[in-house]
Structure formats: C-alpha cells, structure tokens
PDB file of N, CA and C in Angstrom:
ATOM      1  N   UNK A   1      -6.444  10.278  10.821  1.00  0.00           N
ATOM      2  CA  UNK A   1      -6.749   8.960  11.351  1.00  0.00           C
ATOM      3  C   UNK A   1      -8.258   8.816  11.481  1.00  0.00           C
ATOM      4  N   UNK A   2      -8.683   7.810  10.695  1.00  0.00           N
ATOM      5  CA  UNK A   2     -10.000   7.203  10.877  1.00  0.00           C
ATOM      6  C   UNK A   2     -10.744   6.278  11.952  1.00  0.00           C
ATOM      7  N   UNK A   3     -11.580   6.942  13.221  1.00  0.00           N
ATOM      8  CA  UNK A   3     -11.451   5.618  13.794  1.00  0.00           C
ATOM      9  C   UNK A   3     -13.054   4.581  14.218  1.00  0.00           C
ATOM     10  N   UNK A   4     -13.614   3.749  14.164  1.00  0.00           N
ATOM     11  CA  UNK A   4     -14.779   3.745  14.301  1.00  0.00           C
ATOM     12  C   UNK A   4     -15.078   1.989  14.965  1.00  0.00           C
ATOM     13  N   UNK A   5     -16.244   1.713  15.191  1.00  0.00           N
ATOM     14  CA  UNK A   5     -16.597   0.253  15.724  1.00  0.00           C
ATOM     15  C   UNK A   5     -17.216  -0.459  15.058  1.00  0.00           C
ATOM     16  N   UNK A   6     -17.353  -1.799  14.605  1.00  0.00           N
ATOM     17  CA  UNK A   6     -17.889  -2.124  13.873  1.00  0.00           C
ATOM     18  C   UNK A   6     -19.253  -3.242  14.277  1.00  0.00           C
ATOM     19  N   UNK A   7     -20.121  -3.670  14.661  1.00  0.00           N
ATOM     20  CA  UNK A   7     -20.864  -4.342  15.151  1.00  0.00           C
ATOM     21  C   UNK A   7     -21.370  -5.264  14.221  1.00  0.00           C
ATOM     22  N   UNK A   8     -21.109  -6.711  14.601  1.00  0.00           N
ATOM     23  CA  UNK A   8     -21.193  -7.601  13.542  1.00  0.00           C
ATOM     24  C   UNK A   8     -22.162  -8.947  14.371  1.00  0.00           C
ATOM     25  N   UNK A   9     -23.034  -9.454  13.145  1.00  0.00           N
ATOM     26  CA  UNK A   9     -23.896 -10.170  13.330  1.00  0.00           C
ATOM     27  C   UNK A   9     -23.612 -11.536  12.534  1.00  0.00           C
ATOM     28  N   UNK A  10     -23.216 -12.566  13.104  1.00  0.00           N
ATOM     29  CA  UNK A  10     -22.886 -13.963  12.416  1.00  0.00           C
ATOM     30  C   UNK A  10     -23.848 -15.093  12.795  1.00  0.00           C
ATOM     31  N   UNK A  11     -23.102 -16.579  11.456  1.00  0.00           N
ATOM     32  CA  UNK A  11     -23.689 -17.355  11.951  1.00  0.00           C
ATOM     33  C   UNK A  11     -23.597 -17.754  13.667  1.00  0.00           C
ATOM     34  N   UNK A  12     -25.045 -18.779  13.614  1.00  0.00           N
ATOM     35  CA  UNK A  12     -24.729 -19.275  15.523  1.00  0.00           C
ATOM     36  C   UNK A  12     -23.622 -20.062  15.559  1.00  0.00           C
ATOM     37  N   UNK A  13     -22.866 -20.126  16.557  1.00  0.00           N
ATOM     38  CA  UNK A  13     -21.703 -20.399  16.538  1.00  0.00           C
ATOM     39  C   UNK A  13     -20.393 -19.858  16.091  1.00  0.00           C
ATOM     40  N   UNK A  14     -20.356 -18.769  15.211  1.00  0.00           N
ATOM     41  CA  UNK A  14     -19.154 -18.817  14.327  1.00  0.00           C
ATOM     42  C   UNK A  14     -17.993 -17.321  14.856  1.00  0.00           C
ATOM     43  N   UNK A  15     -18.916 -16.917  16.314  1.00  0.00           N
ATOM     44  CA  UNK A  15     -18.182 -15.909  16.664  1.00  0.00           C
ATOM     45  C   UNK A  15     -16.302 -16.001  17.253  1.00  0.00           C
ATOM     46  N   UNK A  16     -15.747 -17.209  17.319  1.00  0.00           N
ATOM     47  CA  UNK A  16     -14.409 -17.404  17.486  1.00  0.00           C
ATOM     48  C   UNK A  16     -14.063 -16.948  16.136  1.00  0.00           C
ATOM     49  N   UNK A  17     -14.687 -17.968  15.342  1.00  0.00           N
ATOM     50  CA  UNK A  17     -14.244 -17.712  13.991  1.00  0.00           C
ATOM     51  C   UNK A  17     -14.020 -16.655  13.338  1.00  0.00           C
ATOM     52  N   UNK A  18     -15.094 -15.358  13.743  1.00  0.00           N
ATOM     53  CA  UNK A  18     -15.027 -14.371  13.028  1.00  0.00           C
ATOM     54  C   UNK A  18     -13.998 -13.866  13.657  1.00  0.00           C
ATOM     55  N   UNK A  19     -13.449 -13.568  15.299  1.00  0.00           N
ATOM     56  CA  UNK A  19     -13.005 -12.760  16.164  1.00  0.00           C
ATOM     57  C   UNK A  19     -11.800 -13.226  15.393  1.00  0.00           C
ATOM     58  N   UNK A  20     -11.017 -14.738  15.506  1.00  0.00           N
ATOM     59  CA  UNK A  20      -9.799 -14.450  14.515  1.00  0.00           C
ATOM     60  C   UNK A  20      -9.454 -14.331  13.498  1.00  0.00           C
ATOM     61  N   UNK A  21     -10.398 -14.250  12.448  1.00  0.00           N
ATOM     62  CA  UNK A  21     -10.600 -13.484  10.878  1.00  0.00           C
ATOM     63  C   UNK A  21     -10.065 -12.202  11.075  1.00  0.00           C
ATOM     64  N   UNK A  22     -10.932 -11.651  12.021  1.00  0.00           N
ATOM     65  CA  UNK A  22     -10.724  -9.823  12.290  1.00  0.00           C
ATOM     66  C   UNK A  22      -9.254  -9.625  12.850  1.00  0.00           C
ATOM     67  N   UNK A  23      -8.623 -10.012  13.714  1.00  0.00           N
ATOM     68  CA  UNK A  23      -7.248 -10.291  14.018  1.00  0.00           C
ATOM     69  C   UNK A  23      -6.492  -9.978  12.884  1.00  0.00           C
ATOM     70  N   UNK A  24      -6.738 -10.917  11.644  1.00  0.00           N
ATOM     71  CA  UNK A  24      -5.659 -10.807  10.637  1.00  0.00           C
ATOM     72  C   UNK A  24      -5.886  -9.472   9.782  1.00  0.00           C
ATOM     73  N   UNK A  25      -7.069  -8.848   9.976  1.00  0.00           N
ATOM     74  CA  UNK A  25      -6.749  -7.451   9.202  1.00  0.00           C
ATOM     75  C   UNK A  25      -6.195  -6.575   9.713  1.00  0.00           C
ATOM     76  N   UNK A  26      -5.080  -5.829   8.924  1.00  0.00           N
ATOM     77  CA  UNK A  26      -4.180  -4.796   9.900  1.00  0.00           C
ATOM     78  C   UNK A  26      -5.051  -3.360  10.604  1.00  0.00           C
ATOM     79  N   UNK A  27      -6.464  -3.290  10.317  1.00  0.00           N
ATOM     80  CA  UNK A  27      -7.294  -2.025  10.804  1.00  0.00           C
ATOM     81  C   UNK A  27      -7.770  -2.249  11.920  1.00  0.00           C
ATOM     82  N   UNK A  28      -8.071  -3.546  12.123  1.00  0.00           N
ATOM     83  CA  UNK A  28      -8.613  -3.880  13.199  1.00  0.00           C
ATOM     84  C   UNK A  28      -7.603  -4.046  14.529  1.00  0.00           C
ATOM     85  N   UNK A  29      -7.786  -3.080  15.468  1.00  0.00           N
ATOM     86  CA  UNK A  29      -7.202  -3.248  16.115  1.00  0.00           C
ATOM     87  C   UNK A  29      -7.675  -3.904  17.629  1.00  0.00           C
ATOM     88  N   UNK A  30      -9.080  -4.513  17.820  1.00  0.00           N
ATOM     89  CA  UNK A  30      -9.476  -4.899  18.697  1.00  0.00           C
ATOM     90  C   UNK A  30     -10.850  -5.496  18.351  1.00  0.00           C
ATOM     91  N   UNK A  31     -11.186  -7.013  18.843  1.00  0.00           N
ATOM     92  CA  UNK A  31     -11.821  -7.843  18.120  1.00  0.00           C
ATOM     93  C   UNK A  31     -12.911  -8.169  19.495  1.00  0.00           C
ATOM     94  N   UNK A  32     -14.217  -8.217  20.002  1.00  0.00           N
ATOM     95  CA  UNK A  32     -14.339  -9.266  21.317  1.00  0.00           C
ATOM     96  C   UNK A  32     -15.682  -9.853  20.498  1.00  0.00           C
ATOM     97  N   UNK A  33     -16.271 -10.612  21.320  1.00  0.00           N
ATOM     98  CA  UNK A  33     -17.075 -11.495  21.094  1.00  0.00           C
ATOM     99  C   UNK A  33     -18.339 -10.425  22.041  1.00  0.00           C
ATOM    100  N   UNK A  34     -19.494 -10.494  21.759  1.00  0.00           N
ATOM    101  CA  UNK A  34     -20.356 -10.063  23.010  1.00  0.00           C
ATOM    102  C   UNK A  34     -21.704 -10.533  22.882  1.00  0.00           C
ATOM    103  N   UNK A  35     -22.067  -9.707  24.144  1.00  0.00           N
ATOM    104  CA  UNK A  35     -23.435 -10.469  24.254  1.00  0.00           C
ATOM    105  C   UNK A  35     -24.634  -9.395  24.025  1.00  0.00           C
ATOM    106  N   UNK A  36     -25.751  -9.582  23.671  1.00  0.00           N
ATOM    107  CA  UNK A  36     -26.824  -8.769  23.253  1.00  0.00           C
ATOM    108  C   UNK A  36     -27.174  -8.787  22.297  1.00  0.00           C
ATOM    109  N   UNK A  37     -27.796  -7.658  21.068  1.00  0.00           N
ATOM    110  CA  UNK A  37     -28.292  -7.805  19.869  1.00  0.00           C
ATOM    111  C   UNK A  37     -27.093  -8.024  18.873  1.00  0.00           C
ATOM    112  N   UNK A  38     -25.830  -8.053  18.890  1.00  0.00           N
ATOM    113  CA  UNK A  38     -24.674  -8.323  18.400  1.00  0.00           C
ATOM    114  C   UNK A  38     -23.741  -9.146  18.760  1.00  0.00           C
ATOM    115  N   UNK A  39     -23.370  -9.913  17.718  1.00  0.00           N
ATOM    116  CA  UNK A  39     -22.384 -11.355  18.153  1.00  0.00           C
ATOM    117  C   UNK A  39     -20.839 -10.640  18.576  1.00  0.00           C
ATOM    118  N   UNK A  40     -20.071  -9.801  18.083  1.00  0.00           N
ATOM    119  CA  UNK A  40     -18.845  -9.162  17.586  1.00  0.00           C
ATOM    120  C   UNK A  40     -18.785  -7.883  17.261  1.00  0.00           C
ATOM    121  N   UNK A  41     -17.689  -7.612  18.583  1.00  0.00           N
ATOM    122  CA  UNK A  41     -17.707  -5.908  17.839  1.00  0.00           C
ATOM    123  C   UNK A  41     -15.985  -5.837  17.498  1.00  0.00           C
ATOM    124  N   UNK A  42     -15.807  -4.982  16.497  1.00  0.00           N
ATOM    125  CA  UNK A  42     -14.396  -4.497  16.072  1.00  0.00           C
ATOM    126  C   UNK A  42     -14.256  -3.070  16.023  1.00  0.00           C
ATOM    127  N   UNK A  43     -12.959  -3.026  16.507  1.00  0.00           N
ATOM    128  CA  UNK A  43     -12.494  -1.615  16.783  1.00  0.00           C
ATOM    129  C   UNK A  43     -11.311  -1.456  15.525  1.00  0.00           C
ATOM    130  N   UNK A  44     -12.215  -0.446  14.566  1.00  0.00           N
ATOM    131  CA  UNK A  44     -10.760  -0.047  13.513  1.00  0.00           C
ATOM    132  C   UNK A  44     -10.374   1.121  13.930  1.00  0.00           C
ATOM    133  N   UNK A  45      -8.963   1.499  12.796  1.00  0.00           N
ATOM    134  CA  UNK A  45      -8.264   2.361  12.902  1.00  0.00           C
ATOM    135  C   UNK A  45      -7.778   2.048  11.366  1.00  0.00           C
ATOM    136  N   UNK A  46      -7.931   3.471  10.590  1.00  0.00           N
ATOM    137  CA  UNK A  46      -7.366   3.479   9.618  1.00  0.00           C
ATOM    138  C   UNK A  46      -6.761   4.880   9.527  1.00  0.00           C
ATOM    139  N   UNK A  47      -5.839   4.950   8.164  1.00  0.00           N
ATOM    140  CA  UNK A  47      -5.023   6.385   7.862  1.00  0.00           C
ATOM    141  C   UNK A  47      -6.321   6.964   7.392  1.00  0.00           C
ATOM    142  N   UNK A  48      -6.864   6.504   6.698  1.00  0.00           N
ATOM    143  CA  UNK A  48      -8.057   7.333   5.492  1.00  0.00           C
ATOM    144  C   UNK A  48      -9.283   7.524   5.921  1.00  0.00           C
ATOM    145  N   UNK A  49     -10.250   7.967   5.292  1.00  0.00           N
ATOM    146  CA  UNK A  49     -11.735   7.695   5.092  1.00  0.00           C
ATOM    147  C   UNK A  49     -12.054   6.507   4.133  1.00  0.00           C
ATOM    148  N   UNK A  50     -11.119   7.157   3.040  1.00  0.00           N
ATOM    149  CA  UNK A  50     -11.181   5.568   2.292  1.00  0.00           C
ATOM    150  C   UNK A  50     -10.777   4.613   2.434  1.00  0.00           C
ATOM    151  N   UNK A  51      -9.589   4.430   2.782  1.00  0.00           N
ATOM    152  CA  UNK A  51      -9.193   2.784   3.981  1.00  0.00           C
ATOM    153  C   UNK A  51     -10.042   2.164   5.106  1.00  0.00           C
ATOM    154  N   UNK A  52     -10.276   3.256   5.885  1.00  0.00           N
ATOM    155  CA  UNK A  52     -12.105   2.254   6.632  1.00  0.00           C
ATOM    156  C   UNK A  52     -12.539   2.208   6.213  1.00  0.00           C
ATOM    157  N   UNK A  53     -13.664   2.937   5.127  1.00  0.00           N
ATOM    158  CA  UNK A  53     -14.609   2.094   3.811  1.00  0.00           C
ATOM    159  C   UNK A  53     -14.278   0.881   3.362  1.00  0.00           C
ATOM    160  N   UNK A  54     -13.204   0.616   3.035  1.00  0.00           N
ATOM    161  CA  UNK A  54     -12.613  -0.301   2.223  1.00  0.00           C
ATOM    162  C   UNK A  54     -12.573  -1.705   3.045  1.00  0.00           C
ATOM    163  N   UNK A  55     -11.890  -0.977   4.370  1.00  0.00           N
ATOM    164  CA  UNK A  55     -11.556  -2.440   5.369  1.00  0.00           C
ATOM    165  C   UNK A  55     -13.801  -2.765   6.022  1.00  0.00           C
ATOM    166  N   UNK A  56     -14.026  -1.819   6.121  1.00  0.00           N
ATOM    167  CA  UNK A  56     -15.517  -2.062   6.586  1.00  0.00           C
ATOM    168  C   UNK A  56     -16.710  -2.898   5.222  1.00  0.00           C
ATOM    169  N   UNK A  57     -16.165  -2.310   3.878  1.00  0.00           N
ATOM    170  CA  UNK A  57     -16.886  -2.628   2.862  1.00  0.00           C
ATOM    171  C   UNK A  57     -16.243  -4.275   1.812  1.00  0.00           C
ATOM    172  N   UNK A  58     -14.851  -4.361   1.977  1.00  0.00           N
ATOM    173  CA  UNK A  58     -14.327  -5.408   1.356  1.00  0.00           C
ATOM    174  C   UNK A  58     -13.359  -6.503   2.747  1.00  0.00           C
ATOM    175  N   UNK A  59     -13.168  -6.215   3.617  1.00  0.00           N
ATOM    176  CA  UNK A  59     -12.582  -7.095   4.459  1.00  0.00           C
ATOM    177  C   UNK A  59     -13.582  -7.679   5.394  1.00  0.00           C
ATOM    178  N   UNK A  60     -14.401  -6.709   6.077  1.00  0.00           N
ATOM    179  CA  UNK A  60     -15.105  -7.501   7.282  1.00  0.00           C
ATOM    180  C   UNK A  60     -16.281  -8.085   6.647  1.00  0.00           C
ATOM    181  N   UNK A  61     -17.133  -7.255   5.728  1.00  0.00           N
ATOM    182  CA  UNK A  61     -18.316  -7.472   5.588  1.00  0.00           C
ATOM    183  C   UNK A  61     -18.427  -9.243   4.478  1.00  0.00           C
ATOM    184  N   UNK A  62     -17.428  -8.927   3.926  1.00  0.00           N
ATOM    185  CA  UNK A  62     -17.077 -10.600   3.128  1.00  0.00           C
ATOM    186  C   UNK A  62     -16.477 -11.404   3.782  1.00  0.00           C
ATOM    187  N   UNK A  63     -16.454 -11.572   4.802  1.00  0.00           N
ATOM    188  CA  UNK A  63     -15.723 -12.797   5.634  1.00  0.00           C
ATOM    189  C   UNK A  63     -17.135 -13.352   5.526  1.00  0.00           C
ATOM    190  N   UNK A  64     -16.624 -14.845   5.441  1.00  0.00           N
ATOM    191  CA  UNK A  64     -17.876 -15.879   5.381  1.00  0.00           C
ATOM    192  C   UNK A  64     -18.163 -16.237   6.866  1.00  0.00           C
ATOM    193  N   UNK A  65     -19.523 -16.148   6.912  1.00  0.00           N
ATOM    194  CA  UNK A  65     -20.353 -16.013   8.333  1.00  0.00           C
ATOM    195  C   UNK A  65     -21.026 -15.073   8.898  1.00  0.00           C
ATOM    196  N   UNK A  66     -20.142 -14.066   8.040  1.00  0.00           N
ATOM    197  CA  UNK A  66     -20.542 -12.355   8.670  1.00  0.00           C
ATOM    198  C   UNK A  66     -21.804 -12.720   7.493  1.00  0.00           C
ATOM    199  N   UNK A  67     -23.159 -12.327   8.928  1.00  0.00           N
ATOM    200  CA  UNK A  67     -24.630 -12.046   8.168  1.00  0.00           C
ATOM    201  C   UNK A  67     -25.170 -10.483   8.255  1.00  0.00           C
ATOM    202  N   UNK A  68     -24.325  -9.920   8.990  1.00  0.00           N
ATOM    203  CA  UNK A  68     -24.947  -8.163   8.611  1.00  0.00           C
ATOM    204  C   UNK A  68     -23.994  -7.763   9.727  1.00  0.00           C
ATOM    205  N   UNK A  69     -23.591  -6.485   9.419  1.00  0.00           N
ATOM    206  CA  UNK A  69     -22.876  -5.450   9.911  1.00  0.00           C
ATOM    207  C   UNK A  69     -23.546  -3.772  10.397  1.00  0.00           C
ATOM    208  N   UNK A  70     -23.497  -3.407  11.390  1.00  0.00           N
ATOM    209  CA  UNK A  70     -23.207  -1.824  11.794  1.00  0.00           C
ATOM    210  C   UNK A  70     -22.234  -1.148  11.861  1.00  0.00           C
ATOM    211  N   UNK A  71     -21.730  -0.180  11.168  1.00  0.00           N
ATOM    212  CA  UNK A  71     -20.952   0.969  11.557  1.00  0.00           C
ATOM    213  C   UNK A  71     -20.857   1.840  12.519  1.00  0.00           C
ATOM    214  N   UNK A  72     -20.482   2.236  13.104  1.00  0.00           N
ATOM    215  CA  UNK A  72     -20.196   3.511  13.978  1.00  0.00           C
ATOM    216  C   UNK A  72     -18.833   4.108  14.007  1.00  0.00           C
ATOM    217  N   UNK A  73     -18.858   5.244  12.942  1.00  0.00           N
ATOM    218  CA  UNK A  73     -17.629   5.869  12.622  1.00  0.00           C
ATOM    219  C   UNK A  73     -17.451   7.224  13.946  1.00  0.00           C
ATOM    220  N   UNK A  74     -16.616   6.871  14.385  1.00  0.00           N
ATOM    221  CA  UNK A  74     -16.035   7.961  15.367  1.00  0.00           C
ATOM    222  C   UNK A  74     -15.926   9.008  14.873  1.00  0.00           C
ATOM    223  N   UNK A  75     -15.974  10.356  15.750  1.00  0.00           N
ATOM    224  CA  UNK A  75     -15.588  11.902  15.190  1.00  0.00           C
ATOM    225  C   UNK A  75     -14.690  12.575  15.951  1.00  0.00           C
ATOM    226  N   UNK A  76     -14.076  13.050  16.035  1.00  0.00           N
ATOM    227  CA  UNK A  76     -13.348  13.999  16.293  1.00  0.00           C
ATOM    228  C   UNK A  76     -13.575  14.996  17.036  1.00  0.00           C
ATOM    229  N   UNK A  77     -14.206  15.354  18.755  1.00  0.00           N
ATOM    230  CA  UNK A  77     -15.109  16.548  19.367  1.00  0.00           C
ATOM    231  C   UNK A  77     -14.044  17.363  19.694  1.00  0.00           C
ATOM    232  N   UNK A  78     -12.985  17.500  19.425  1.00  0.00           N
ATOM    233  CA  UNK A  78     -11.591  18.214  20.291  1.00  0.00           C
ATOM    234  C   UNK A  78     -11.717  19.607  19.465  1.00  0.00           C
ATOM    235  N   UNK A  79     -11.477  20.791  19.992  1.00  0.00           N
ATOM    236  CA  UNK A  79     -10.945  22.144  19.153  1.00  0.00           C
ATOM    237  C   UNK A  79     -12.445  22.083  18.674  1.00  0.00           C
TER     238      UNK A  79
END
C-alpha cells in the first residue's frame, strides 16, 4: 500500500471545484480545502507505486484549475 498527500495549488476561486474533482478519484481518499501557501490538500492511497504515480501524474495534476502540485509520499518507519 502506497500512501502519500498531495498539496495542490489552483485557480482563485476554484478550490470547491477541485475538492469535488478529487472525490471522484477512487485514490483519493480525503480531499479539504486549506489555508496558507496551498489551496487543497489530498490524501491518497493506492495498491502500487505505480498507481500513485499515475493517480498523482494523470488524474490530479490534469484536472483543469490545478496550477501546480506537491507530493509528499509517505514511508513506512515500522520494523
């Protein structure tokens, strides 16, 4: 299991918009709106490494509005 946050930067205004875009992808499992140097953060969860690439590189980052994205891929500190 892949799991990581995604920090997203949109047009002004368009953070509803994006928050229920992100809703409809099945990785995303938690969408909010916030405040500070970032409009939107998303919480994925994927099976793969390559399924979060994929949902981070072809689902979020091409939604129209989304103007730049951060990653933060989670690790694993257990054992």
């Amino acid at each position: 299991m892949e799991k990581g946050f995604v920090l997203i930067n949109c047009d002004l205004g368009a953070e509803e918009y994006i928050v229920e875009e992100l809703k409809q992808i099945p990785q995303v499992k938690a969408a909010y709106v916030t405040f500070g140097a970032y409009d939107v953060i998303a919480e994925i969860n994927a099976n793969s490494s390559e399924e979060f690439d994929q949902t981070v590189s072809h689902k979020i980052r091409n939604l129209s509005r989304v103007e730049s994205t951060m990653t933060l891929k989670a690790t694993n500190l257990e054992g």
